[in-house]
PDB file of N, CA and C in Angstrom:
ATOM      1  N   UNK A   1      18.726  17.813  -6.129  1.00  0.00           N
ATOM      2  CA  UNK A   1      18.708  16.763  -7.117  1.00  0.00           C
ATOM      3  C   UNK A   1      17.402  16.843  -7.917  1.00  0.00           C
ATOM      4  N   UNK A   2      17.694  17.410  -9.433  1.00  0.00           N
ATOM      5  CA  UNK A   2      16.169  16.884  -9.933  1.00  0.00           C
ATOM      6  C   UNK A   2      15.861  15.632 -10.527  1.00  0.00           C
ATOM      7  N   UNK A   3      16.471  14.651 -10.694  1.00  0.00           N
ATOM      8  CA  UNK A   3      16.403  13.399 -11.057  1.00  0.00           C
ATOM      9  C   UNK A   3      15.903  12.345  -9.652  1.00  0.00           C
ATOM     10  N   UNK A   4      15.630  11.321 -10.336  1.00  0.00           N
ATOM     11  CA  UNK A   4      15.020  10.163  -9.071  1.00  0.00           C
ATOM     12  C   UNK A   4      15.134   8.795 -10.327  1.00  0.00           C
ATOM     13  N   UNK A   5      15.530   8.051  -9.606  1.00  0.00           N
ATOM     14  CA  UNK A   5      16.153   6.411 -10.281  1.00  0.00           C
ATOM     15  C   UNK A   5      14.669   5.633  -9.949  1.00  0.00           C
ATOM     16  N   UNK A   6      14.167   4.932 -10.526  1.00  0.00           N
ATOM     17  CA  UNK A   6      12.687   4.336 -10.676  1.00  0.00           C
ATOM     18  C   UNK A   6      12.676   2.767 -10.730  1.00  0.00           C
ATOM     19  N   UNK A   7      12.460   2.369  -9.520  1.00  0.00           N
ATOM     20  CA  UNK A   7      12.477   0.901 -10.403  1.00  0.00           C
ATOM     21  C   UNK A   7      11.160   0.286 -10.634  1.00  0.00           C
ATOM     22  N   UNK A   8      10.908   0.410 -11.838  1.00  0.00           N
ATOM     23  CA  UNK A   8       9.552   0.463 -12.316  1.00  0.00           C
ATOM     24  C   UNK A   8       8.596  -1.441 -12.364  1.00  0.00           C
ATOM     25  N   UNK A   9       9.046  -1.920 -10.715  1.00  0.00           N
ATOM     26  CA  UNK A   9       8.108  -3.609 -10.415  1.00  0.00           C
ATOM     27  C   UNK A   9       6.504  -3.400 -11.301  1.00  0.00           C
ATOM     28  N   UNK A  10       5.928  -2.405 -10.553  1.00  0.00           N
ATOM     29  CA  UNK A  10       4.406  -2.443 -10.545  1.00  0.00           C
ATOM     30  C   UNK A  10       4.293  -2.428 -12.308  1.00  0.00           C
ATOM     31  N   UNK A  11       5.384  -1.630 -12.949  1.00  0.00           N
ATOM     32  CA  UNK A  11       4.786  -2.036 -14.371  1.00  0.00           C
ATOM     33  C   UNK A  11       5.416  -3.512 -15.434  1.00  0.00           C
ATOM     34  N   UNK A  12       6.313  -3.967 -14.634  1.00  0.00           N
ATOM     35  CA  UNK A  12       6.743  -4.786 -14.476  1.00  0.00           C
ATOM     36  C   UNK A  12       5.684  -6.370 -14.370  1.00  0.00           C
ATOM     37  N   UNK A  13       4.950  -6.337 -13.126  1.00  0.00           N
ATOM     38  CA  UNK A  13       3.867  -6.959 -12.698  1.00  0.00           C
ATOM     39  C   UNK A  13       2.938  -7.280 -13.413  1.00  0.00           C
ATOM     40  N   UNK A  14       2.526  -5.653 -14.130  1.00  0.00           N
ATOM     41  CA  UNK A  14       1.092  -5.911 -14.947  1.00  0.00           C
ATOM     42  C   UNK A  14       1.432  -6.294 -16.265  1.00  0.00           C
ATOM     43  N   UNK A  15       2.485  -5.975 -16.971  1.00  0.00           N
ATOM     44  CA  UNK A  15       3.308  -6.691 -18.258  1.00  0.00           C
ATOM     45  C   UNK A  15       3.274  -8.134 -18.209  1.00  0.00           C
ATOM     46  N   UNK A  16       3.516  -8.300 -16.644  1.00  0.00           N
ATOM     47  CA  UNK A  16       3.569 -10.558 -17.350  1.00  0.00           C
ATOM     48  C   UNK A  16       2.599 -10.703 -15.885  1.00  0.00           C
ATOM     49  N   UNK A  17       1.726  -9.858 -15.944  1.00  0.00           N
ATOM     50  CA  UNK A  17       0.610 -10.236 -14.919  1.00  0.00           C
ATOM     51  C   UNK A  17       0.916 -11.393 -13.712  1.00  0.00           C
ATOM     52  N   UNK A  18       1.300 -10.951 -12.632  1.00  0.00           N
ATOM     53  CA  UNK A  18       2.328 -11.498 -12.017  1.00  0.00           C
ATOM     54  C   UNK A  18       1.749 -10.558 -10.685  1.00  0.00           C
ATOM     55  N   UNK A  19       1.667 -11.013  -9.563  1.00  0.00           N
ATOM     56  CA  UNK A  19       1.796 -10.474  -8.100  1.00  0.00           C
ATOM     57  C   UNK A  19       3.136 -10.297  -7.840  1.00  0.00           C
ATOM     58  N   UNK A  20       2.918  -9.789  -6.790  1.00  0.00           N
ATOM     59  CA  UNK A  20       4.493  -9.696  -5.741  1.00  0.00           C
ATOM     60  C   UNK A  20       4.742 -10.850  -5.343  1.00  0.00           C
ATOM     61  N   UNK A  21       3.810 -11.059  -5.205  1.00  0.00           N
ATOM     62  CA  UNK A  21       4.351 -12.757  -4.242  1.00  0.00           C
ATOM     63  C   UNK A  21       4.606 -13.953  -5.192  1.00  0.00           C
ATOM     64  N   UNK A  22       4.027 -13.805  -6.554  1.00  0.00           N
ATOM     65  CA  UNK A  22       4.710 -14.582  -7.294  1.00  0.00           C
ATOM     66  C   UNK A  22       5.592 -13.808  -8.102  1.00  0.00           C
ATOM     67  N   UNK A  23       6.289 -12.672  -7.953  1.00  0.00           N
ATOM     68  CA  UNK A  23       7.416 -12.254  -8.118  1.00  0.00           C
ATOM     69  C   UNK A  23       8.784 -12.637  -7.111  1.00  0.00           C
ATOM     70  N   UNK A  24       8.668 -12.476  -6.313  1.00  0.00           N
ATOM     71  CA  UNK A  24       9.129 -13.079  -5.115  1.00  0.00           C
ATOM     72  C   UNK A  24       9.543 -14.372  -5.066  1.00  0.00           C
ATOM     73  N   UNK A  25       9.033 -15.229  -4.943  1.00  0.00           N
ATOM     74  CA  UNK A  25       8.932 -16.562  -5.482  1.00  0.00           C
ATOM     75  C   UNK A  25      10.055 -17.236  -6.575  1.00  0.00           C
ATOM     76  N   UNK A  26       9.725 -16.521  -7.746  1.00  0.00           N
ATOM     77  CA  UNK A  26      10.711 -16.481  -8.642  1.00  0.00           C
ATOM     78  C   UNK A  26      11.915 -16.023  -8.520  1.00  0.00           C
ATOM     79  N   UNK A  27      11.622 -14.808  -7.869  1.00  0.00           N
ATOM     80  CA  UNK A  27      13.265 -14.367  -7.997  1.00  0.00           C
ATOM     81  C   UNK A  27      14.086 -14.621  -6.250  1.00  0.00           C
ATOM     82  N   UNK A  28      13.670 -14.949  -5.926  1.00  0.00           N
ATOM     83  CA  UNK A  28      13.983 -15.657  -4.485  1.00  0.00           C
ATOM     84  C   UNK A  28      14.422 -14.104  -3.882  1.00  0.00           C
ATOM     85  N   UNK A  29      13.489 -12.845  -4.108  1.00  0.00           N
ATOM     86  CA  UNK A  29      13.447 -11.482  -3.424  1.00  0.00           C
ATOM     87  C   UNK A  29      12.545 -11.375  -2.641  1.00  0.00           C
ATOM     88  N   UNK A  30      12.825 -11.210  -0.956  1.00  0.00           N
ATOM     89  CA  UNK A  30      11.956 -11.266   0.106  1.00  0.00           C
ATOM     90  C   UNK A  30      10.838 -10.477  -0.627  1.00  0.00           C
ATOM     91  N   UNK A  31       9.382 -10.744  -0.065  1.00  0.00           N
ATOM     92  CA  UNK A  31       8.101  -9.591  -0.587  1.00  0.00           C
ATOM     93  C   UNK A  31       8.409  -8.222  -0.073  1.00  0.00           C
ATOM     94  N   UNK A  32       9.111  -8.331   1.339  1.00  0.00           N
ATOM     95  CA  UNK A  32       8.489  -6.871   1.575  1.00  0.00           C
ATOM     96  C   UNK A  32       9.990  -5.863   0.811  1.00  0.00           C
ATOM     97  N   UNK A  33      11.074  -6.692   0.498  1.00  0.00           N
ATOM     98  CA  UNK A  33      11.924  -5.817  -0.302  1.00  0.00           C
ATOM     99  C   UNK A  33      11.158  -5.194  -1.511  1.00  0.00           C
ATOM    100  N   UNK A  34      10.543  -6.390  -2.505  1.00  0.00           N
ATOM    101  CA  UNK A  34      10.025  -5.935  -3.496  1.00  0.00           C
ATOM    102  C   UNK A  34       8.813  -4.699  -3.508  1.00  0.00           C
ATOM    103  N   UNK A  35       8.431  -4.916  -2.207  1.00  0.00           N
ATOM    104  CA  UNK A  35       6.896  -3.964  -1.900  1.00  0.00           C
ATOM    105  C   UNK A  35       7.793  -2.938  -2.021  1.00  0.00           C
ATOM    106  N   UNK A  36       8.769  -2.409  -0.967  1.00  0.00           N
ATOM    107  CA  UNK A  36       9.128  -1.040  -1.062  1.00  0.00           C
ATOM    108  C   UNK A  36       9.887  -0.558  -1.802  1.00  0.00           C
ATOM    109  N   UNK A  37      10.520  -1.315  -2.952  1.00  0.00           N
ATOM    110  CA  UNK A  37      11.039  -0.644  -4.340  1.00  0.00           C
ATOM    111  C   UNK A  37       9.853  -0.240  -5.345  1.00  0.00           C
ATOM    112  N   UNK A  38       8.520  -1.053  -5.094  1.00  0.00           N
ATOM    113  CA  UNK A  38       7.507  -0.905  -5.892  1.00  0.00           C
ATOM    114  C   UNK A  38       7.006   0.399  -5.766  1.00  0.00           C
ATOM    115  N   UNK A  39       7.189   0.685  -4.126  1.00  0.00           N
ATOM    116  CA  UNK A  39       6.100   2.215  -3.648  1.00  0.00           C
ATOM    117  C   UNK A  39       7.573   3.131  -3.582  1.00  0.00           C
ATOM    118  N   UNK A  40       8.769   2.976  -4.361  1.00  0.00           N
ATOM    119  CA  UNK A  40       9.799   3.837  -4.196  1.00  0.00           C
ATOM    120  C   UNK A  40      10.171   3.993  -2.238  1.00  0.00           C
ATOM    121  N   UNK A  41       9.373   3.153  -1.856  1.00  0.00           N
ATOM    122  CA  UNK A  41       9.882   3.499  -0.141  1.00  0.00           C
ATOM    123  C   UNK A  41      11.889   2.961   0.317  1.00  0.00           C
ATOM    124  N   UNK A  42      12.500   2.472  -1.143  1.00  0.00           N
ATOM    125  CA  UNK A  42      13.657   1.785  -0.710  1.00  0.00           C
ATOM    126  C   UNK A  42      14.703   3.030  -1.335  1.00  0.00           C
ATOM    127  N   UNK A  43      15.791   3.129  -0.551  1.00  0.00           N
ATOM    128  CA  UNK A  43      17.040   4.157  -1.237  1.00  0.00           C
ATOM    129  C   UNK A  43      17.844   3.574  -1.932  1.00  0.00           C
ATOM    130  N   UNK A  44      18.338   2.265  -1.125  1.00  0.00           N
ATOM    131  CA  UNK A  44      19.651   1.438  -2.166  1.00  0.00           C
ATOM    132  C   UNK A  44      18.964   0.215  -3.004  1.00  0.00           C
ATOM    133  N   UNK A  45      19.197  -0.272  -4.184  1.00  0.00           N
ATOM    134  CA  UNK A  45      18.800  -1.460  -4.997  1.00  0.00           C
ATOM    135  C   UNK A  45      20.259  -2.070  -4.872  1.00  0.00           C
ATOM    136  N   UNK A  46      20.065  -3.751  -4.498  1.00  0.00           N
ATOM    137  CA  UNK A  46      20.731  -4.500  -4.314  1.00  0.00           C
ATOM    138  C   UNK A  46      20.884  -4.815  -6.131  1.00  0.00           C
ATOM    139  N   UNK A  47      22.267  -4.988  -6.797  1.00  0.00           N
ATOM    140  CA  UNK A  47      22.311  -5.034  -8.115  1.00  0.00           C
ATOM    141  C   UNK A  47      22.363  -6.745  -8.388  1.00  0.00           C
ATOM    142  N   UNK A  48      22.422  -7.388  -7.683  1.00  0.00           N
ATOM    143  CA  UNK A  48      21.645  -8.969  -7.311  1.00  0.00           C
ATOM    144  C   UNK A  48      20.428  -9.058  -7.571  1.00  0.00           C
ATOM    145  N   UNK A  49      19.384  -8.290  -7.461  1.00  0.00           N
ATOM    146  CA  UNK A  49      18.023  -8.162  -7.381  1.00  0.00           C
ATOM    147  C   UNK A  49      17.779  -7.627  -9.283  1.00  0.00           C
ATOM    148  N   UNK A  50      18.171  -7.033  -9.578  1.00  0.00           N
ATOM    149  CA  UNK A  50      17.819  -6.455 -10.966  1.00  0.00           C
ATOM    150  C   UNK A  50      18.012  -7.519 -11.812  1.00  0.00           C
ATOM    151  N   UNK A  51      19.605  -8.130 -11.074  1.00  0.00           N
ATOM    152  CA  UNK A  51      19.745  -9.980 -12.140  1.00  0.00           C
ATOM    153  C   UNK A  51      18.672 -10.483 -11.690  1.00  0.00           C
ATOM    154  N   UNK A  52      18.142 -10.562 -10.748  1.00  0.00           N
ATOM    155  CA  UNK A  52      17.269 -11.844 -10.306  1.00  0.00           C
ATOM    156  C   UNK A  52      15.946 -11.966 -11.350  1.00  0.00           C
ATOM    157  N   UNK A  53      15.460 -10.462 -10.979  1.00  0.00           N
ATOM    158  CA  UNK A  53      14.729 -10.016 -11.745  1.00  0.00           C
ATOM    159  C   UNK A  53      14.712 -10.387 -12.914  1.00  0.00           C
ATOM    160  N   UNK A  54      15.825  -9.826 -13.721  1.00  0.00           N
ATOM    161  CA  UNK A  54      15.661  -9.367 -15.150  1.00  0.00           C
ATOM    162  C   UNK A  54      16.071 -11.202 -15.733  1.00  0.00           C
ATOM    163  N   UNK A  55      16.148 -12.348 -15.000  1.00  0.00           N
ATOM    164  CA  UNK A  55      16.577 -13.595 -15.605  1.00  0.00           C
ATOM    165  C   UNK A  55      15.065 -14.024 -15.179  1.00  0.00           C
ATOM    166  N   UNK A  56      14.367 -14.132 -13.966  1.00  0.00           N
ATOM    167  CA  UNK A  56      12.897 -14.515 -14.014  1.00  0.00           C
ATOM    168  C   UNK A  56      11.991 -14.171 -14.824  1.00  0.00           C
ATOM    169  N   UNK A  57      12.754 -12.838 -15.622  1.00  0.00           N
ATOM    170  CA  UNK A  57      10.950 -12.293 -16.643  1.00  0.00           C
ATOM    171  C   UNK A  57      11.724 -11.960 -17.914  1.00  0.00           C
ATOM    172  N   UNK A  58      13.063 -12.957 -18.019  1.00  0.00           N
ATOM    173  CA  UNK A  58      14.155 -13.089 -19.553  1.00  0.00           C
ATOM    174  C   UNK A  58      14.099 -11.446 -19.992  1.00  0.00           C
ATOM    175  N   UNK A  59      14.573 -10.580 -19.101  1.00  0.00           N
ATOM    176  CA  UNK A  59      14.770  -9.044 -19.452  1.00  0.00           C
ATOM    177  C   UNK A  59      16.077  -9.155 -20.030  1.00  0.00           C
ATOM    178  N   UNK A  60      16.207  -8.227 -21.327  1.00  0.00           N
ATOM    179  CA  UNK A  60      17.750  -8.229 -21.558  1.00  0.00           C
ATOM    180  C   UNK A  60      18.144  -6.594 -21.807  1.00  0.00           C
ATOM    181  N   UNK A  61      17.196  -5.951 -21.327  1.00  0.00           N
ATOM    182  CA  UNK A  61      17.029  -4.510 -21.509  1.00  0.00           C
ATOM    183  C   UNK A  61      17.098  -3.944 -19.823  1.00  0.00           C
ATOM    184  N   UNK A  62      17.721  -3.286 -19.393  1.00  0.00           N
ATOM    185  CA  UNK A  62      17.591  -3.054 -18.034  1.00  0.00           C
ATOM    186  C   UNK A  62      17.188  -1.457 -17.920  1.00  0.00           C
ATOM    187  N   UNK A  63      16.814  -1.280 -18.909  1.00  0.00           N
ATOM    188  CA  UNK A  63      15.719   0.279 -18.994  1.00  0.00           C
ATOM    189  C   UNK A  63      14.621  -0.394 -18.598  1.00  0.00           C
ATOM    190  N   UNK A  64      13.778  -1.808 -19.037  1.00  0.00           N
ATOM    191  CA  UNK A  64      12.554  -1.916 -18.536  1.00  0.00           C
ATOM    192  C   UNK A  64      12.311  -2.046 -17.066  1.00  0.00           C
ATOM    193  N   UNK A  65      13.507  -2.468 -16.198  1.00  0.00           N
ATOM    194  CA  UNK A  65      13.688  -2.359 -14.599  1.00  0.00           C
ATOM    195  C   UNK A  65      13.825  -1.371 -14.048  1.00  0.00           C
ATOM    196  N   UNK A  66      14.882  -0.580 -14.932  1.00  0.00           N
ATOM    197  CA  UNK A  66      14.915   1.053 -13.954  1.00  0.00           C
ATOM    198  C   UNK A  66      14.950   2.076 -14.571  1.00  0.00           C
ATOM    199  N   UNK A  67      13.618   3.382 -14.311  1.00  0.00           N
ATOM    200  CA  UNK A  67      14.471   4.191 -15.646  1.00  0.00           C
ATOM    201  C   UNK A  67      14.754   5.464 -14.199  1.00  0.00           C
ATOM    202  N   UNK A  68      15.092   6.708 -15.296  1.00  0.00           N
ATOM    203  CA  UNK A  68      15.372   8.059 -14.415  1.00  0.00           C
ATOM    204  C   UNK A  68      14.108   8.926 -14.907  1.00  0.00           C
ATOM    205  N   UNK A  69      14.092   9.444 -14.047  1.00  0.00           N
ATOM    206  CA  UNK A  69      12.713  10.253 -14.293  1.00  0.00           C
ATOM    207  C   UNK A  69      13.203  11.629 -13.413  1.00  0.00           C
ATOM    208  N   UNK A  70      12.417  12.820 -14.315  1.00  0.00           N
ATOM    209  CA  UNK A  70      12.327  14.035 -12.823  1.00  0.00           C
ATOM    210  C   UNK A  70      11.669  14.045 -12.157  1.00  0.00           C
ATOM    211  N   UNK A  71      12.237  14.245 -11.236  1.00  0.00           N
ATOM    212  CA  UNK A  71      11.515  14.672  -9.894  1.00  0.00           C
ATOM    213  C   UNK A  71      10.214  15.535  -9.791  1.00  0.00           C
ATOM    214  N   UNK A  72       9.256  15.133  -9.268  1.00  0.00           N
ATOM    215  CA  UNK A  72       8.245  16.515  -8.865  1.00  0.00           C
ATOM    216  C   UNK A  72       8.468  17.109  -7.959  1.00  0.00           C
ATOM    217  N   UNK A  73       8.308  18.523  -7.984  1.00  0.00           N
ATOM    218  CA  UNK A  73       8.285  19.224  -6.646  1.00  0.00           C
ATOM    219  C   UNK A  73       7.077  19.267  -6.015  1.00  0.00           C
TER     220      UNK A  73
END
């Protein structure tokens, strides 16, 4: 596979300057889910979570939540 699906929180975060934990908060997404989509440590995204998301920070673009990127070797 040279592709990898990104869900890009951390730039997310610094855009409406925002922690995890007051990400969390808002979108009623446990912290440590959000931690490990942030460090890519998660495989599946709950598609509940991208709404949650993308209605707490009025996203109507869902490229700014996830993009595709290549892979490094």
């Amino acid at each position: 596979m040279n592709r990898l699906v990104v869900i890009k929180i951390k730039d997310l975060l610094e855009r409406n300057n925002l922690s995890l934990r007051e990400l969390s908060r808002l979108t009623d997404i446990r912290h440590a889910t959000l931690s490990e989509l942030a460090n890519h440590k998660r495989q599946n995204i709950n598609f509940q979570h991208i709404e949650k998301i993308a209605d707490a920070l009025n996203i109507t673009d869902i490229r700014e939540i996830i993009d595709l990127v290549h892979k490094k070797d």
